[in-house]
C-alpha atoms as a PDB file:
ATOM      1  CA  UNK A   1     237.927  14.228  20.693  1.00  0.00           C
ATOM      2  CA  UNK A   2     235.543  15.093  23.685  1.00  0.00           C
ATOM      3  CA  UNK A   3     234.860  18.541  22.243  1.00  0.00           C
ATOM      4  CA  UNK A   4     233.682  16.832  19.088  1.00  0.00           C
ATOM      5  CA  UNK A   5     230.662  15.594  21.231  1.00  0.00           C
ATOM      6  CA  UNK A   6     228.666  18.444  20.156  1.00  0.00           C
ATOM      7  CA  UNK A   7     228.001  17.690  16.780  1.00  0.00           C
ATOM      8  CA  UNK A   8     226.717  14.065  17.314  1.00  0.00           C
ATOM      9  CA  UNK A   9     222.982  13.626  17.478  1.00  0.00           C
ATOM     10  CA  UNK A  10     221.691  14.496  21.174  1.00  0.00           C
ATOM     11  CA  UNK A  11     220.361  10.805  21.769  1.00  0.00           C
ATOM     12  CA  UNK A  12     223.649   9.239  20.466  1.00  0.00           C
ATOM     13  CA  UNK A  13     226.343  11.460  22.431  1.00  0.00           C
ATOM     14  CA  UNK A  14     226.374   9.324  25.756  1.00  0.00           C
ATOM     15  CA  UNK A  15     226.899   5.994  23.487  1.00  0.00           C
ATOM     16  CA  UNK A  16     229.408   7.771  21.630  1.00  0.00           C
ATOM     17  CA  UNK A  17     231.371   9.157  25.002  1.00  0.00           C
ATOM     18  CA  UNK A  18     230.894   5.674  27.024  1.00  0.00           C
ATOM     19  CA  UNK A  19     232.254   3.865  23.906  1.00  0.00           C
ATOM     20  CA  UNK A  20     235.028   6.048  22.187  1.00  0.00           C
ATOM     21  CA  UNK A  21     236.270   8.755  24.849  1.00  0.00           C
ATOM     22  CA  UNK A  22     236.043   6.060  27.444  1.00  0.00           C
ATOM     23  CA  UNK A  23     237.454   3.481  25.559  1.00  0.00           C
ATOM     24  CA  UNK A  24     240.254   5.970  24.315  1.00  0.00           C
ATOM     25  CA  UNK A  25     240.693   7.204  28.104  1.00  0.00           C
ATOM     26  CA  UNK A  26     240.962   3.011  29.128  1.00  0.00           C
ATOM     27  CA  UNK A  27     244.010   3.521  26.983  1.00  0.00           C
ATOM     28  CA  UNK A  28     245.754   6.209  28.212  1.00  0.00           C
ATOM     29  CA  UNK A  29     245.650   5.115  31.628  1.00  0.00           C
ATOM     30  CA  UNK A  30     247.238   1.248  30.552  1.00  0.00           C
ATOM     31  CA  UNK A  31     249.852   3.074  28.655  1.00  0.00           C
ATOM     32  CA  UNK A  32     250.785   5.387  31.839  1.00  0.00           C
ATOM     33  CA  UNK A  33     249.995   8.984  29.602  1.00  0.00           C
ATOM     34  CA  UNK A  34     246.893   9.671  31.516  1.00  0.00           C
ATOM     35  CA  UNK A  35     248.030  12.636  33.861  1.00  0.00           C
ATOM     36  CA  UNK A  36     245.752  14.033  36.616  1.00  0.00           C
ATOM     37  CA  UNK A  37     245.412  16.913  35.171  1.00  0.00           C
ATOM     38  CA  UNK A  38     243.864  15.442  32.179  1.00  0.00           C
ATOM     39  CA  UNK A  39     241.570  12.798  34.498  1.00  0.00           C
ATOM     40  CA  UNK A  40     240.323  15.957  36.290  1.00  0.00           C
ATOM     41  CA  UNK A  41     239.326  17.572  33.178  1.00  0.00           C
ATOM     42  CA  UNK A  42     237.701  14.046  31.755  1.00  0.00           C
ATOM     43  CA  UNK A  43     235.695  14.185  34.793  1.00  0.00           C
ATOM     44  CA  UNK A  44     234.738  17.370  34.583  1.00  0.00           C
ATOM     45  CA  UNK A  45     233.224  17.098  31.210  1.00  0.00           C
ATOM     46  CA  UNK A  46     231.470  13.816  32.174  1.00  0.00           C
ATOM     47  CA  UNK A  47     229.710  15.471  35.319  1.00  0.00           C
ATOM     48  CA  UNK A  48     228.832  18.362  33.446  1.00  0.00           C
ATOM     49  CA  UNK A  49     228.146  17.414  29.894  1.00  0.00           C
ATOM     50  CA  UNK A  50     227.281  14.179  29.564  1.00  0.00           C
ATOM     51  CA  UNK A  51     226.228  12.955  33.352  1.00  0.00           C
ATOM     52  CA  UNK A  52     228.392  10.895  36.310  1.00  0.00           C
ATOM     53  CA  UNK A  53     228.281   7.484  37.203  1.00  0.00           C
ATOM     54  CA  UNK A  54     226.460   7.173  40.464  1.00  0.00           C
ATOM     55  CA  UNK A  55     228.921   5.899  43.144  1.00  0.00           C
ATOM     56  CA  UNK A  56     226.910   2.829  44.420  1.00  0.00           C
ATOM     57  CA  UNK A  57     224.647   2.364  41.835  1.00  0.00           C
ATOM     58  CA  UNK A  58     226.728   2.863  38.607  1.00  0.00           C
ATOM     59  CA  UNK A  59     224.064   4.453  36.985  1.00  0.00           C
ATOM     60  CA  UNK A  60     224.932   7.408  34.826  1.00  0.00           C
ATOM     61  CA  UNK A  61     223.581  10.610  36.193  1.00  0.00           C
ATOM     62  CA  UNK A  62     222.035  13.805  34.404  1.00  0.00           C
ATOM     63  CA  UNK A  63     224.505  16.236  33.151  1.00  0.00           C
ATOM     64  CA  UNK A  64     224.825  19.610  35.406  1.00  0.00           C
ATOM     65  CA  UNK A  65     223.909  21.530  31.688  1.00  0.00           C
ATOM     66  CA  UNK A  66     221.368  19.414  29.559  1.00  0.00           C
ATOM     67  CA  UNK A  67     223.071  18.110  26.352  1.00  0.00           C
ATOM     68  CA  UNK A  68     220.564  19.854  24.078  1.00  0.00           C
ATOM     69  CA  UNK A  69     221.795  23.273  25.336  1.00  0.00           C
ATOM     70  CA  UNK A  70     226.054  22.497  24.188  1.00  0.00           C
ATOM     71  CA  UNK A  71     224.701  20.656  21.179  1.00  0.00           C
ATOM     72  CA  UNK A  72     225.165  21.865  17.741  1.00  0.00           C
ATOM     73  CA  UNK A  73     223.241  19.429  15.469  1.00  0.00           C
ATOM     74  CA  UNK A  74     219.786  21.302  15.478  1.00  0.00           C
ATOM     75  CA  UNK A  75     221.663  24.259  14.823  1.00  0.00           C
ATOM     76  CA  UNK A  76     223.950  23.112  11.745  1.00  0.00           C
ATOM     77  CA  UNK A  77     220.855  21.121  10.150  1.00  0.00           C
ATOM     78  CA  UNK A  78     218.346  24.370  10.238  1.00  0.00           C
ATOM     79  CA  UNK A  79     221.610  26.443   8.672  1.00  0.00           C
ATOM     80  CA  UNK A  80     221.844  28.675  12.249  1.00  0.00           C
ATOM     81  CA  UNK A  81     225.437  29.582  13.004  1.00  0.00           C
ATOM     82  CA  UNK A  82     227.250  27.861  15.613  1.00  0.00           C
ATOM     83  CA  UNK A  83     229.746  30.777  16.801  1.00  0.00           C
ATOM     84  CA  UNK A  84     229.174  33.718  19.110  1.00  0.00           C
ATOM     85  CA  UNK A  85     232.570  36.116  17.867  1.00  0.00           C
ATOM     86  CA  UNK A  86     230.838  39.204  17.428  1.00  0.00           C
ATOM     87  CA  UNK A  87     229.270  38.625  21.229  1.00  0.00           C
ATOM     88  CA  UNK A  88     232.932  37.434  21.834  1.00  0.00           C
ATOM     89  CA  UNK A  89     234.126  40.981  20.221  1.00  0.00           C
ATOM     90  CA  UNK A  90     231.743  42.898  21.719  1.00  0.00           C
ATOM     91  CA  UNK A  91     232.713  41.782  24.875  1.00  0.00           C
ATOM     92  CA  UNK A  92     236.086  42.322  25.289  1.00  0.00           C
ATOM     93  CA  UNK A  93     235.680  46.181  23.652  1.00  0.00           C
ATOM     94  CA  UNK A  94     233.243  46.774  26.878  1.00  0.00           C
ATOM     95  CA  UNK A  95     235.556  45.175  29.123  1.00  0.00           C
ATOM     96  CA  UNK A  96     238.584  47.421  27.606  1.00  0.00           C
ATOM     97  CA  UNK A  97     236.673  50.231  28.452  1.00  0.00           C
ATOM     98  CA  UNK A  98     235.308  49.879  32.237  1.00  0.00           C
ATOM     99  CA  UNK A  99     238.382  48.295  32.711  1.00  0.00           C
ATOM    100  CA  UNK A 100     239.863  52.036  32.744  1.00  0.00           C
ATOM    101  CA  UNK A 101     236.743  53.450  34.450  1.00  0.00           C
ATOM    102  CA  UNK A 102     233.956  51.406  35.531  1.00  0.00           C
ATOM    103  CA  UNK A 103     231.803  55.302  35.322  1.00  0.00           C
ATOM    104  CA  UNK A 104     228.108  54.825  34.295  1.00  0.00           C
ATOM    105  CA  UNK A 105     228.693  57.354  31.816  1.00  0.00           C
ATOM    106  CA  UNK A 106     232.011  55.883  30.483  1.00  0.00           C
ATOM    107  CA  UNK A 107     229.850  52.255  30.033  1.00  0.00           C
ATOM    108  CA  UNK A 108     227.165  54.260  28.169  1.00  0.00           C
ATOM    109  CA  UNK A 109     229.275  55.813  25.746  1.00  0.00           C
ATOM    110  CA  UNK A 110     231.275  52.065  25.313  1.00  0.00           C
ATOM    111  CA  UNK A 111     227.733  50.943  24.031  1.00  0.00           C
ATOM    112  CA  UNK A 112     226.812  53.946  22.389  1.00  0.00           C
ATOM    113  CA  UNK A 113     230.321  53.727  20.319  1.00  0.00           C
ATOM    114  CA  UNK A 114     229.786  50.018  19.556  1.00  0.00           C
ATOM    115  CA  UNK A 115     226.186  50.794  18.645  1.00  0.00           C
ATOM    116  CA  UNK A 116     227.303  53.309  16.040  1.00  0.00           C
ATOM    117  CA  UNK A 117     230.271  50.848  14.866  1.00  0.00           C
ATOM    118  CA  UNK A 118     227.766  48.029  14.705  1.00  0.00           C
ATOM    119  CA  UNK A 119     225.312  50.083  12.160  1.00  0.00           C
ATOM    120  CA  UNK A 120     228.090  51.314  10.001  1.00  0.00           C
ATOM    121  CA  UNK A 121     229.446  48.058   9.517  1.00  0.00           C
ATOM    122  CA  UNK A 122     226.314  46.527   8.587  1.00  0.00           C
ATOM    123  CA  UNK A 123     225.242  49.517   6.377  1.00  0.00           C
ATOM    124  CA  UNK A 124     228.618  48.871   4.483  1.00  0.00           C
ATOM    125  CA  UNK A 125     227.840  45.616   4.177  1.00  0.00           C
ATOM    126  CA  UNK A 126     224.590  46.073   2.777  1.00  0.00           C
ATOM    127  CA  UNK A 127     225.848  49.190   0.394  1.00  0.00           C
ATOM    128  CA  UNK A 128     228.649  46.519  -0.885  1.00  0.00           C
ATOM    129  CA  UNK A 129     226.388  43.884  -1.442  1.00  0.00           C
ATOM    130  CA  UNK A 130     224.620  46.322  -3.863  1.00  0.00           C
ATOM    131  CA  UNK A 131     226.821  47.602  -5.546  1.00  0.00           C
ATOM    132  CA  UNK A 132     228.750  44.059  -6.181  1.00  0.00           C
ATOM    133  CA  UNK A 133     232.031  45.047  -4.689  1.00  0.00           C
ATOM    134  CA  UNK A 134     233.910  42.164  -3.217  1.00  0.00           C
ATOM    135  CA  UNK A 135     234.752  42.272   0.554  1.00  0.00           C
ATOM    136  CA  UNK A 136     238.241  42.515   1.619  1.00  0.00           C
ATOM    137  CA  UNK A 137     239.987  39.325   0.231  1.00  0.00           C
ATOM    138  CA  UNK A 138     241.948  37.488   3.319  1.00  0.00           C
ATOM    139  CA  UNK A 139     238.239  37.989   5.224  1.00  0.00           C
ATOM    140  CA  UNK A 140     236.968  36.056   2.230  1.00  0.00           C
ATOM    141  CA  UNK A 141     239.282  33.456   2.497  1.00  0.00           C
ATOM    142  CA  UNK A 142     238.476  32.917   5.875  1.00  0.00           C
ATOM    143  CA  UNK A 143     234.540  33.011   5.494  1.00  0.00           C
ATOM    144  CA  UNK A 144     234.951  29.908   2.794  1.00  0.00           C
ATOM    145  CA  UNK A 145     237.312  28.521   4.554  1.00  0.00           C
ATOM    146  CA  UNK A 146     235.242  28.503   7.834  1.00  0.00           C
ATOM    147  CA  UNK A 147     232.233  27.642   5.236  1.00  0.00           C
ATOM    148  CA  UNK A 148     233.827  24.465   4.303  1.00  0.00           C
ATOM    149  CA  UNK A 149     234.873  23.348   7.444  1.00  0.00           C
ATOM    150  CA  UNK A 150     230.544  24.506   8.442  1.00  0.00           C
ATOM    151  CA  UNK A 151     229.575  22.319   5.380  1.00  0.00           C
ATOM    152  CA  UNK A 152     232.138  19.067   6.218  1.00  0.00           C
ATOM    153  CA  UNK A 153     230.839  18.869   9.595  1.00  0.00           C
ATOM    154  CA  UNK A 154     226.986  18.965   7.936  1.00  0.00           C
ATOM    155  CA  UNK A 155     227.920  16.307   5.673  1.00  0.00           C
ATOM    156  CA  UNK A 156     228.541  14.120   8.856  1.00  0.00           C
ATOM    157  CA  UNK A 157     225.677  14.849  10.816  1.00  0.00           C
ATOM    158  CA  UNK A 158     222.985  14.015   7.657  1.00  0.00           C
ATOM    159  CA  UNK A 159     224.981  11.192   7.362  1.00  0.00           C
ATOM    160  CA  UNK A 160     225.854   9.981  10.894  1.00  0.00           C
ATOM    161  CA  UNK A 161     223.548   6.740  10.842  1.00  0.00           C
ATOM    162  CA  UNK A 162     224.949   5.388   7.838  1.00  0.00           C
ATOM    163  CA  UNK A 163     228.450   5.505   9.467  1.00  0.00           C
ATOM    164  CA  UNK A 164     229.604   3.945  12.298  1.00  0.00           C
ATOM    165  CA  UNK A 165     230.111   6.161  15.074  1.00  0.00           C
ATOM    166  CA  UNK A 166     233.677   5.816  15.215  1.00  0.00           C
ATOM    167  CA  UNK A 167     234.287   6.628  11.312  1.00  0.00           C
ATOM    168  CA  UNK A 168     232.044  10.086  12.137  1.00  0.00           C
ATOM    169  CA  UNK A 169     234.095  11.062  15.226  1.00  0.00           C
ATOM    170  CA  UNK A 170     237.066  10.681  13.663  1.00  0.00           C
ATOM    171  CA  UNK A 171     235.865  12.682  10.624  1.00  0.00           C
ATOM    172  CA  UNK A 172     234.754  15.012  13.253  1.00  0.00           C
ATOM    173  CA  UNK A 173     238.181  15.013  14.810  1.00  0.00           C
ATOM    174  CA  UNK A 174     240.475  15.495  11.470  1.00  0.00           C
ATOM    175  CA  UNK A 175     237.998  18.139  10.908  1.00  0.00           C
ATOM    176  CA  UNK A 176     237.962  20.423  14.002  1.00  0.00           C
ATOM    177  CA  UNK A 177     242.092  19.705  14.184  1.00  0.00           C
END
């Protein structure tokens, strides 16, 4: 549920954490399923993404990261994509690589290789899109199916005041699941 958080509007996420993840955490901890682990990790994300509680005064804190830099709702309403894989592929090829040899020249040709993969992929994209072929078939299957899920979670967000906050998370919930 707390990861959710993202895709409420900025000015709404620290009503929607103090009155659904806090009243859903009030829960766990009557009911006994609250484990420390789980409290530490609660905490964690309240400090960091959505601002403490001052210890004498009770009033909440800022957040160590602002909430308009984890927030997603700009992004998804001007159509920008939320995910970072190829960064995330990118990534661990480079990190394959110097983890055999961390050798300038061994780095080099790791970026040089992934430069050259990089261009041919999108040159093949571009030549298919030409020439009408379809792309591989289980890739398009994911695409619409990570489309959907991309155009669900839009629906919510032009939609969240005419919800209550509670229906939206838990649309937000079922949909992330």
């Amino acid at each position: 549920m707390i990861f959710n958080l993202v895709y409420i509007p900025e000015e709404k996420v620290v009503e929607a954490y103090e009155s659904i993840v806090c009243e859903k955490m009030d829960e766990m901890v009557q009911d006994g399923n609250l484990t420390a682990e789980m409290d530490e990790f609660l905490q964690t994300c309240e400090t960091n993404y959505v601002g403490g509680r001052g210890a004498r005064s009770g009033r909440r804190r800022a957040p160590r990261y602002p909430i308009s830099m984890t927030n997603k709702v700009k992004a998804i309403q001007n159509s920008i994509p939320i995910t970072n894989n190829k960064a995330e592929a990118f990534n661990k090829v480079i990190t394959y690589d110097m983890e055999r040899s961390i050798v300038f020249w061994n780095v080099l040709n790791a970026f040089i290789r992934e430069e050259a993969k990089a261009k041919k992929e999108w040159m093949d994209s571009v030549s298919r899109r030409r020439s009408g072929d379809q792309c591989d078939v289980g890739n398009n299957k994911r695409k619409l199916a990570r489309k959907e899920k991309y155009l669900r979670i839009k629906n919510i967000i032009e939609k969240f005041d005419k919800i209550p906050m509670k229906d939206a998370l838990a649309s937000l919930v079922e949909i992330n699941r």
